[in-house]
C-alpha atoms as a PDB file:
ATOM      1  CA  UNK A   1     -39.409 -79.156  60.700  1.00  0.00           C
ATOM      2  CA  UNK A   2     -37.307 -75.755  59.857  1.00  0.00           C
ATOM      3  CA  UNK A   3     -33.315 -76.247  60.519  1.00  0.00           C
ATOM      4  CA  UNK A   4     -33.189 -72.689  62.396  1.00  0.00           C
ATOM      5  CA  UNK A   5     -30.179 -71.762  63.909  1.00  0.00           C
ATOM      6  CA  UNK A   6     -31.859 -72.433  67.570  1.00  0.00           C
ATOM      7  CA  UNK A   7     -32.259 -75.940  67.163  1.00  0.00           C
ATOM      8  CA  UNK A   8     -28.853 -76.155  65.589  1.00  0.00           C
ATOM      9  CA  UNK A   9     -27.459 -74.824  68.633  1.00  0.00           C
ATOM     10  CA  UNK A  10     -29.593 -76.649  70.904  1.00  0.00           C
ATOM     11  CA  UNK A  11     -28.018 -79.774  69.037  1.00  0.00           C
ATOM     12  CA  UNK A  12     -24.177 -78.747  69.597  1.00  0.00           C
ATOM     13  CA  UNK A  13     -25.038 -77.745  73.113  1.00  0.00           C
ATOM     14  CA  UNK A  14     -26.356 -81.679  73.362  1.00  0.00           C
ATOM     15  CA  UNK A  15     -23.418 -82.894  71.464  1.00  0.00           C
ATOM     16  CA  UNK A  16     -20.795 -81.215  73.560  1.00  0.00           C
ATOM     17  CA  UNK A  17     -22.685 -82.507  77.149  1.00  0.00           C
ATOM     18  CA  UNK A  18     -22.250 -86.035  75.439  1.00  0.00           C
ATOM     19  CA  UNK A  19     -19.135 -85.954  74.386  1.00  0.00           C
ATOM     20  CA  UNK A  20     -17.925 -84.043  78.419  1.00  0.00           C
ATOM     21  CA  UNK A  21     -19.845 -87.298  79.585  1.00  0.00           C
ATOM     22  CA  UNK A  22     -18.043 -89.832  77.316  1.00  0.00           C
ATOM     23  CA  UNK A  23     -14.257 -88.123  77.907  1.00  0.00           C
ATOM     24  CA  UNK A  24     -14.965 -87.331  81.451  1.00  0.00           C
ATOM     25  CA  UNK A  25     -16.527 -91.672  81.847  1.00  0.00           C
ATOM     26  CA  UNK A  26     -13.863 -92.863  80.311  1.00  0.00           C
ATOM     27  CA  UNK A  27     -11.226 -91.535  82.365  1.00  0.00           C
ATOM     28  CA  UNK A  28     -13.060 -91.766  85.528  1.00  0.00           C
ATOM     29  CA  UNK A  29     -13.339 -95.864  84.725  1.00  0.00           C
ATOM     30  CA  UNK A  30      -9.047 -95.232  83.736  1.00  0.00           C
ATOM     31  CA  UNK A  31      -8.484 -93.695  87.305  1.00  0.00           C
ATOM     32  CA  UNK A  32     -10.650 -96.443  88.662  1.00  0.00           C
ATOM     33  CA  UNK A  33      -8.892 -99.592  87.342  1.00  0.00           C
ATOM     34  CA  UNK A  34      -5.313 -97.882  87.553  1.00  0.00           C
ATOM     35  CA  UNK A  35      -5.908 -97.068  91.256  1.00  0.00           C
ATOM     36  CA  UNK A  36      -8.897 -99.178  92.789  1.00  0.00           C
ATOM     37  CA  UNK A  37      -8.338-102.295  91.262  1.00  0.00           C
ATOM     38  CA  UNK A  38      -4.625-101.885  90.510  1.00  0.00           C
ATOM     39  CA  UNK A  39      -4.529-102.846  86.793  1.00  0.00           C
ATOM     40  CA  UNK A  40      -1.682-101.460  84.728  1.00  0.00           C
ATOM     41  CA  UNK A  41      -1.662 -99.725  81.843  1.00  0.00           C
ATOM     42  CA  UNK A  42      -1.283-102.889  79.541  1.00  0.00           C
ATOM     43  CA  UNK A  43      -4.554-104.395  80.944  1.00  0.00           C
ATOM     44  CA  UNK A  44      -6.427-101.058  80.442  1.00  0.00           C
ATOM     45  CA  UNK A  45      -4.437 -99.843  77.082  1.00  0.00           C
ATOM     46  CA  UNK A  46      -7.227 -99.904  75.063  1.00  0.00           C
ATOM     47  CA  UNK A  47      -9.263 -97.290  77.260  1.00  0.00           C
ATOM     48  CA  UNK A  48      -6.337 -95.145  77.692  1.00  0.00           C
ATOM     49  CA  UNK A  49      -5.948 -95.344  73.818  1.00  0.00           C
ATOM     50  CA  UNK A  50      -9.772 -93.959  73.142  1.00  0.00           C
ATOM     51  CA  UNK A  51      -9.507 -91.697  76.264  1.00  0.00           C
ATOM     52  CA  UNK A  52      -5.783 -90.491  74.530  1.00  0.00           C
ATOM     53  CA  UNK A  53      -7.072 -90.159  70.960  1.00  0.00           C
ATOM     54  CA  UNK A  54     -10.171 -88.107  72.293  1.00  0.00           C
ATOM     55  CA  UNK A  55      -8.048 -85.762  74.050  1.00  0.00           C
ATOM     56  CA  UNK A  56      -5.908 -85.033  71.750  1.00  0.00           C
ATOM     57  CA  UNK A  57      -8.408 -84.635  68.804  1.00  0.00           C
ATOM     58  CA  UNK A  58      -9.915 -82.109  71.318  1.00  0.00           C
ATOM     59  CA  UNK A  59      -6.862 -80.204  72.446  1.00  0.00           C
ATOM     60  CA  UNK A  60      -5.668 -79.799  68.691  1.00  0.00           C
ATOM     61  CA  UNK A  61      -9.424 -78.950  67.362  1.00  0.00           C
ATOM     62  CA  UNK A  62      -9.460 -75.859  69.583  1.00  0.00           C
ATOM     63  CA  UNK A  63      -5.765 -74.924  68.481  1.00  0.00           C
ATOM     64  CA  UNK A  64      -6.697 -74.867  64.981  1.00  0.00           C
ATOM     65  CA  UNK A  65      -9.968 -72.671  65.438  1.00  0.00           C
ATOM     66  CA  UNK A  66      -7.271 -70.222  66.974  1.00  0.00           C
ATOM     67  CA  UNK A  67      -8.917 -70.561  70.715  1.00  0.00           C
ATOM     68  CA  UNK A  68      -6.306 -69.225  73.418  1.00  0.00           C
ATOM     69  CA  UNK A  69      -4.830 -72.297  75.784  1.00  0.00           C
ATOM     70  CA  UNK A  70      -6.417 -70.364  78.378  1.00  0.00           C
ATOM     71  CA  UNK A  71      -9.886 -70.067  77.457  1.00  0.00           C
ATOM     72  CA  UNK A  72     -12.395 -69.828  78.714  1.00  0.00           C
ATOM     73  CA  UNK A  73     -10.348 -67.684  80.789  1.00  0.00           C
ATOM     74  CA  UNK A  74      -9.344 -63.887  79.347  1.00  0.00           C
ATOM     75  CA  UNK A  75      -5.469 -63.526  79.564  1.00  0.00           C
ATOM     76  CA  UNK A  76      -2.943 -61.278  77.763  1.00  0.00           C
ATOM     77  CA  UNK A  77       0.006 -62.987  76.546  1.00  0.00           C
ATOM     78  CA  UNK A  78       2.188 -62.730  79.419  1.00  0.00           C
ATOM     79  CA  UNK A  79      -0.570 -64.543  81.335  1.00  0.00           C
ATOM     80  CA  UNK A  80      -0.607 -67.199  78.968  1.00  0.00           C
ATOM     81  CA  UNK A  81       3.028 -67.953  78.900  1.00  0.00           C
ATOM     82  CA  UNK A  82       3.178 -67.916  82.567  1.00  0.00           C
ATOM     83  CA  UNK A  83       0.376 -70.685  82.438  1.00  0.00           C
ATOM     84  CA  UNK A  84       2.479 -72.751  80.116  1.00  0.00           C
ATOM     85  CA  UNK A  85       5.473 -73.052  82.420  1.00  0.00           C
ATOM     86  CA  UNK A  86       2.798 -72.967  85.311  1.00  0.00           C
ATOM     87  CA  UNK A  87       0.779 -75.710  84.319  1.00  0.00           C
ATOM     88  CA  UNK A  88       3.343 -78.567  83.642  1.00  0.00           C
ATOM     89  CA  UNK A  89       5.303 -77.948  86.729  1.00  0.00           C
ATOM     90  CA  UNK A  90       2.191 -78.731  88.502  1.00  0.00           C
ATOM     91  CA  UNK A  91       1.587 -81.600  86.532  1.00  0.00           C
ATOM     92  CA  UNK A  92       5.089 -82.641  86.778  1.00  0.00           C
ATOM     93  CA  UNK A  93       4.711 -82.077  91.046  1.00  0.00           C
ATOM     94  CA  UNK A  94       1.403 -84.081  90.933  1.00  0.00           C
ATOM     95  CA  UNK A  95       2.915 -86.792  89.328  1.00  0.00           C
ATOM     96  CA  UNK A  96       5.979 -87.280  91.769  1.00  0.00           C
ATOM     97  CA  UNK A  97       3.398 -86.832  94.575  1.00  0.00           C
ATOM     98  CA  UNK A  98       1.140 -89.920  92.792  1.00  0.00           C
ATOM     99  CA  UNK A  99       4.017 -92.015  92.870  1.00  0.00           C
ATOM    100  CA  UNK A 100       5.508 -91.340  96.078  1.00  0.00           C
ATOM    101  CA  UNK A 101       2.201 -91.455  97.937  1.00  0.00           C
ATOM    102  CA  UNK A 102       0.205 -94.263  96.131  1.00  0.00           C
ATOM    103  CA  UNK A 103       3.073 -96.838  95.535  1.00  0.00           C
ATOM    104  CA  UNK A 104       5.077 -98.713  97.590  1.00  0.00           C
ATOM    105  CA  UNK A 105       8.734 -98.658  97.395  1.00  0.00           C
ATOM    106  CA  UNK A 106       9.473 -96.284  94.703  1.00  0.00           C
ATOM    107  CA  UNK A 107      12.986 -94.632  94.385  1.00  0.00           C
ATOM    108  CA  UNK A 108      14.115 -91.422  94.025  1.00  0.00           C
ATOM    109  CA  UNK A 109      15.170 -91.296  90.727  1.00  0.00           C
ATOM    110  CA  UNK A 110      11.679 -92.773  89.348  1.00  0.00           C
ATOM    111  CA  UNK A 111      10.300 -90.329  91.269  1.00  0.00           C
ATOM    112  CA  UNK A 112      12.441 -87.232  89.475  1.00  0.00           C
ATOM    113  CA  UNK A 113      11.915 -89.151  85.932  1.00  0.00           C
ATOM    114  CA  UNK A 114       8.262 -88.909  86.762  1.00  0.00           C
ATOM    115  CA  UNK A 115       8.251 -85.749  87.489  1.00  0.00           C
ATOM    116  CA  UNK A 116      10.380 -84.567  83.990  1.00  0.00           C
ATOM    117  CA  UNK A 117       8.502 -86.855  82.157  1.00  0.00           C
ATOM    118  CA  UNK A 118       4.691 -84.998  82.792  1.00  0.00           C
ATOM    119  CA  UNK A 119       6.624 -82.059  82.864  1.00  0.00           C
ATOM    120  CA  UNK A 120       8.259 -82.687  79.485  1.00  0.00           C
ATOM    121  CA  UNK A 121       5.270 -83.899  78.010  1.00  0.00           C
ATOM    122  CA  UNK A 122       3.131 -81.759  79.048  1.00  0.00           C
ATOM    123  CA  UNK A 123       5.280 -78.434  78.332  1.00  0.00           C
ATOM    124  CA  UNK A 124       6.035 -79.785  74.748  1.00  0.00           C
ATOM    125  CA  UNK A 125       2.493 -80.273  73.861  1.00  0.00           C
ATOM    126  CA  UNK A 126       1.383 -76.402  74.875  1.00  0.00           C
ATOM    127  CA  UNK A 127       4.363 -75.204  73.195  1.00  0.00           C
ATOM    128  CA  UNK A 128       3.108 -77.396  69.740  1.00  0.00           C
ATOM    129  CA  UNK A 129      -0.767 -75.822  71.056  1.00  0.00           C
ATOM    130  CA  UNK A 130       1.173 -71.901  71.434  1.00  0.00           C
ATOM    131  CA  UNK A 131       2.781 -72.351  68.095  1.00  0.00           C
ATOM    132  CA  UNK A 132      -0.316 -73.441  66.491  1.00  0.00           C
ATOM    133  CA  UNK A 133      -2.947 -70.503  67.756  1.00  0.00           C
ATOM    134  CA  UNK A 134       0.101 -68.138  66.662  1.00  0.00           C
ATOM    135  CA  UNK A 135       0.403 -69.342  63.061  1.00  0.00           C
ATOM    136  CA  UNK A 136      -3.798 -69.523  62.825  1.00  0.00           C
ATOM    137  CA  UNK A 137      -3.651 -65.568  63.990  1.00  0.00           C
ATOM    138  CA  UNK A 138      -1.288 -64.517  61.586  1.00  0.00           C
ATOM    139  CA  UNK A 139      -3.015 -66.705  58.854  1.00  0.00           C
ATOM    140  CA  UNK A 140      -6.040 -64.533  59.976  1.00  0.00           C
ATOM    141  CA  UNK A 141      -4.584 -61.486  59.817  1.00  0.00           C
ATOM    142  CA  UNK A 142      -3.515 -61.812  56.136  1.00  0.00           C
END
């Protein structure tokens, strides 16, 4: 059997459903024994760890290949930054909503730390994603 570039795509194309259905499993089961069964992140670190790694070796795999933050979406620039200051204060608002809705007893200032922390996090790691993509386009324009 010929390697053509059909059945090479056809296999990539079956790779990537696997791997949506592995990430998109795992984290399903991590929403399901944070929230359902109320098991902390200690019991379920080791999920969180593979779900984590996978993530990230994702997010920074596209950065490299030079892939906008926004894809598959087409934006100009000033559409992407707004969706970096966008996106982690909704993060940041979902998070304070999670823990003011779903826990009991929870204070104000946890609440405020929750929110800065996803915000934080989550800001710092498209800026890291922004800086990337910019230094792969002017490596590409050399």
């Amino acid at each position: 059997m010929k390697n053509d570039e059909r059945i090479t795509s056809d296999v990539k194309q079956a790779n990537s459903l696997g791997y949506s259905v592995f990430w998109f499993g795992i984290f399903g089961a991590l929403l399901v024994r944070w929230f359902y069964l109320g098991q902390s992140l200690i019991e379920v670190l080791d999920v969180f760890a593979i779900w984590l790694i996978a993530s990230m070796a994702q997010f920074f795999s596209l950065a490299t290949r030079g892939i906008p933050i926004t894809y598959p979406f087409v934006s100009n620039q000033k559409e992407q930054r707004y969706f970096v200051v966008i996106f982690p204060l909704a993060t940041g608002f979902m998070t304070a909503m999670i823990l003011m809705f779903l826990k009991e007893d929870v204070g104000y200032k946890r609440v405020i730390g929750g929110f800065a922390g996803a915000f934080m996090a989550t800001f710092i790691l498209f800026v890291i994603y922004n800086t990337i993509v910019h230094y792969w386009e002017k490596k590409m324009e050399e």
